[in-house]
C-alpha atoms as a PDB file:
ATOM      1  CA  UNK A   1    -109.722 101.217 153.164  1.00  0.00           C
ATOM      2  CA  UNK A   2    -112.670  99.138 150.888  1.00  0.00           C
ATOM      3  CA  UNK A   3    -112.593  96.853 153.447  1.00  0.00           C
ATOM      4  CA  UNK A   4    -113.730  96.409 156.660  1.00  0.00           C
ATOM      5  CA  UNK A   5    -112.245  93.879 158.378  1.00  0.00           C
ATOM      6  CA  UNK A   6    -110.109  94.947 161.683  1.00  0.00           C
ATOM      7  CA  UNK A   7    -105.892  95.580 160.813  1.00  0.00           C
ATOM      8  CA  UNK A   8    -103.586  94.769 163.630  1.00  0.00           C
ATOM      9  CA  UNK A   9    -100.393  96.385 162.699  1.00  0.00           C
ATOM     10  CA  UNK A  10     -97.564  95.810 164.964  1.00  0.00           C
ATOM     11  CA  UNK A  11     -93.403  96.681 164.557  1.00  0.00           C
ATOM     12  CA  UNK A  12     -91.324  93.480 163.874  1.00  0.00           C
ATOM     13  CA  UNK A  13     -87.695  94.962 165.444  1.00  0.00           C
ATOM     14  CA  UNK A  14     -86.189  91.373 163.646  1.00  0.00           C
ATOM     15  CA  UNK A  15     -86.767  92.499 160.070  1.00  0.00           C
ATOM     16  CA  UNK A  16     -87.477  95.989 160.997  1.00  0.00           C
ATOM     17  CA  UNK A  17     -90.965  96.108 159.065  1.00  0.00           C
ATOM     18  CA  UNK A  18     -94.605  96.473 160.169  1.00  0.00           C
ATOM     19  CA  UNK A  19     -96.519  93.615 160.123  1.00  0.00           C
ATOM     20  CA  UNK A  20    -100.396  93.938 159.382  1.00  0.00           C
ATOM     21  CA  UNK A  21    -102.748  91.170 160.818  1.00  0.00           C
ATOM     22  CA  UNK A  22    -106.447  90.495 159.654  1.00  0.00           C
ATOM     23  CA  UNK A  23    -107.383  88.565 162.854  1.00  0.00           C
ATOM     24  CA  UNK A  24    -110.705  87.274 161.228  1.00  0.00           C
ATOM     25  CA  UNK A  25    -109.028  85.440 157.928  1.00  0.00           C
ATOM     26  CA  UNK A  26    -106.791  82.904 159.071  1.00  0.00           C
ATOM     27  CA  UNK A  27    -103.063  83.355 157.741  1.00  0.00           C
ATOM     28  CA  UNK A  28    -104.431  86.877 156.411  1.00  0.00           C
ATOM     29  CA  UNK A  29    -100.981  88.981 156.515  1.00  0.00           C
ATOM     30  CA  UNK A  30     -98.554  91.342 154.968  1.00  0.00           C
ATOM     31  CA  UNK A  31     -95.854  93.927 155.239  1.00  0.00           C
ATOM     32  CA  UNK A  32     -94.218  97.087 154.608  1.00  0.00           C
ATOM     33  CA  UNK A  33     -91.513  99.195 155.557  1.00  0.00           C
ATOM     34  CA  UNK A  34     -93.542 101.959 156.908  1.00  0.00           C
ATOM     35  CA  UNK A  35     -97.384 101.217 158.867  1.00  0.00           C
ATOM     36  CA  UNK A  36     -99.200 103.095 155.596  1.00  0.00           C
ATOM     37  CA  UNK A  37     -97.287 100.592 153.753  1.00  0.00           C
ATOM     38  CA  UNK A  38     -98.153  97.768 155.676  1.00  0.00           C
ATOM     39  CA  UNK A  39    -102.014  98.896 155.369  1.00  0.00           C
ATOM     40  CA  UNK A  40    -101.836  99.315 151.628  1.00  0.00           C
ATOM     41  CA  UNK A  41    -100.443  95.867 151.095  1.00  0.00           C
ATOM     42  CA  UNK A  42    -102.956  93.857 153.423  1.00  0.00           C
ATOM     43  CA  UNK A  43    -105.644  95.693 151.303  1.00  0.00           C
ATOM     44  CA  UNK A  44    -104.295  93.632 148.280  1.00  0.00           C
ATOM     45  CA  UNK A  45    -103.729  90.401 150.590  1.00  0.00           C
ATOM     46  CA  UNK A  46    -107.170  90.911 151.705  1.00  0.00           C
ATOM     47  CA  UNK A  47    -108.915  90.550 148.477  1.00  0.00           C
ATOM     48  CA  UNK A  48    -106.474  87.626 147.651  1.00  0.00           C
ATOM     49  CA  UNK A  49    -107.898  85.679 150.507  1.00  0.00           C
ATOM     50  CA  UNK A  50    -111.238  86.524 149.492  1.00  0.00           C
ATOM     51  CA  UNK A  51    -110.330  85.270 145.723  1.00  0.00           C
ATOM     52  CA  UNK A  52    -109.229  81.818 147.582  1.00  0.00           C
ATOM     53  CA  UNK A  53    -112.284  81.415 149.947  1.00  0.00           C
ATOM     54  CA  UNK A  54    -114.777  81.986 147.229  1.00  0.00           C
ATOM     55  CA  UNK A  55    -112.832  79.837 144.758  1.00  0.00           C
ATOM     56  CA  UNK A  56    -112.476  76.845 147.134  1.00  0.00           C
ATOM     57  CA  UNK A  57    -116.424  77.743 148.376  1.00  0.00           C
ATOM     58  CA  UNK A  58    -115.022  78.509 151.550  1.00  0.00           C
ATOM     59  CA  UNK A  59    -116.521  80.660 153.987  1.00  0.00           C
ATOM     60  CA  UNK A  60    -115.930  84.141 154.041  1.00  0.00           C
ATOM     61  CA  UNK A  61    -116.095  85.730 157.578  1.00  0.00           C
ATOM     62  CA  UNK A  62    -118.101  88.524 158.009  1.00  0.00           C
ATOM     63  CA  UNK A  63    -116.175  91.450 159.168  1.00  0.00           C
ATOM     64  CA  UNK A  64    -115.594  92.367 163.415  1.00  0.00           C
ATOM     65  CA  UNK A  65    -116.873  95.594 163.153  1.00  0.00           C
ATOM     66  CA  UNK A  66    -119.985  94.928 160.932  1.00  0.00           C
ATOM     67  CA  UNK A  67    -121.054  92.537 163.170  1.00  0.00           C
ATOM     68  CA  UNK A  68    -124.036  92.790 165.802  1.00  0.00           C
ATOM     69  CA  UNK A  69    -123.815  91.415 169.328  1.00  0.00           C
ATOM     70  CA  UNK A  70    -126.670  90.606 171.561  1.00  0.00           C
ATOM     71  CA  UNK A  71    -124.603  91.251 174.760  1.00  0.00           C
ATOM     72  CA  UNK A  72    -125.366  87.783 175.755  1.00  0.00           C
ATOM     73  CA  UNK A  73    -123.164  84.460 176.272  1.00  0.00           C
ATOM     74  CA  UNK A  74    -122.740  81.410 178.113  1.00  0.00           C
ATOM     75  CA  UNK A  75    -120.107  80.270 180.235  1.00  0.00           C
ATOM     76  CA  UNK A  76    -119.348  77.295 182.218  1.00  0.00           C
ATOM     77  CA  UNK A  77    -117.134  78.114 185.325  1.00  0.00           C
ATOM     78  CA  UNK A  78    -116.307  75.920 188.201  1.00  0.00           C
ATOM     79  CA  UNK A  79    -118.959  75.987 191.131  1.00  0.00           C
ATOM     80  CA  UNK A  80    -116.879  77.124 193.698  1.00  0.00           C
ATOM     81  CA  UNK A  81    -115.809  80.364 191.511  1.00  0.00           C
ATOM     82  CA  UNK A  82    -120.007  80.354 190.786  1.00  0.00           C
ATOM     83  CA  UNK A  83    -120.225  80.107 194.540  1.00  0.00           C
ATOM     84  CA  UNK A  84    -117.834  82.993 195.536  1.00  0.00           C
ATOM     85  CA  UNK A  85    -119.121  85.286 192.706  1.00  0.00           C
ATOM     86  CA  UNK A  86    -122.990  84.501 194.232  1.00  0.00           C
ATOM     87  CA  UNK A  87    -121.564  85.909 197.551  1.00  0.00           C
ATOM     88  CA  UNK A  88    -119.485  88.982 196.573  1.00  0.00           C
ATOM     89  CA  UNK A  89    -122.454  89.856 194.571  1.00  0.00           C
ATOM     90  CA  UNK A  90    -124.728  89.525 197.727  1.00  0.00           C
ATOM     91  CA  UNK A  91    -122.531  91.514 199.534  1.00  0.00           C
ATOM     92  CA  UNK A  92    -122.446  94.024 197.068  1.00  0.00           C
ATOM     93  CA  UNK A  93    -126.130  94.175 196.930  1.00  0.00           C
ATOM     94  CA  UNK A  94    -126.218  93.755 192.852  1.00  0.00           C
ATOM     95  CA  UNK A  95    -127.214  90.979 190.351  1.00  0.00           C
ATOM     96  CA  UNK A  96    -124.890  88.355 189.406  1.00  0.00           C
ATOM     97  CA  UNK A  97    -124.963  89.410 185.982  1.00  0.00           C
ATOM     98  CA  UNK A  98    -124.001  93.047 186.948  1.00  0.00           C
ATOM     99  CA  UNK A  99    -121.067  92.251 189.434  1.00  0.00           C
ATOM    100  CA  UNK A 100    -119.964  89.853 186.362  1.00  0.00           C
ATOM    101  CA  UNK A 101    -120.402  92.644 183.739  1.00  0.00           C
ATOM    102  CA  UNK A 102    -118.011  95.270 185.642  1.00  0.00           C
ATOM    103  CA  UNK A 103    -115.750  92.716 186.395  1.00  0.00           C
ATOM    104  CA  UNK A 104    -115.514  91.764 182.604  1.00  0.00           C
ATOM    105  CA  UNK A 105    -115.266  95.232 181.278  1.00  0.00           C
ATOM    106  CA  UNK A 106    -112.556  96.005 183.638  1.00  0.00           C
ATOM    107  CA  UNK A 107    -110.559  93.127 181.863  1.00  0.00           C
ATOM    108  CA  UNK A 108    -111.164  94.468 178.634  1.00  0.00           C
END
């Protein structure tokens, strides 16, 4: 692939195609009858939507995987959930941000 960007390809048992998905360009999508298929096409859609975006001087996300995160991020929760995860983290005798990092990557 020339590009980067992340390809969800999923099985659409209605039309009995795959379906390819560039979750960072909105509306970014294509098709084929077998997944290799799929991929080759969403290449082409792919640089269509970047033809658009730069025509139209729109912004062009930067591709998911090329990114860099800082492992940091803000989140307003309700106090009593604040409260609760203050105590289980006492209890367990670690940080806040620890109990809240294992709880997160169990969810992912």
């Amino acid at each position: 692939m020339k590009h980067k960007y992340k390809v969800n390809i999923t099985w659409d048992p209605d039309d009995k195609i795959y379906v390819a998905e560039v979750p960072e360009l909105d509306g970014c999508m294509s098709h084929g009858k077998t997944e290799f298929e799929a991929l080759k096409n969403v290449e082409k859609a792919i640089d269509g939507w970047i033809h658009t975006a730069k025509e139209f001087n729109m912004p062009i996300p930067e591709p998911l995987p090329a990114k860099k995160f800082s492992g940091s991020f803000n989140v307003r929760i309700p106090r009593d959930i604040h409260r609760g995860l203050v105590l289980k983290a006492t209890e367990n005798k670690i940080s806040l941000n620890h109990l809240v990092s294992q709880i997160l990557s169990r969810a992912v």
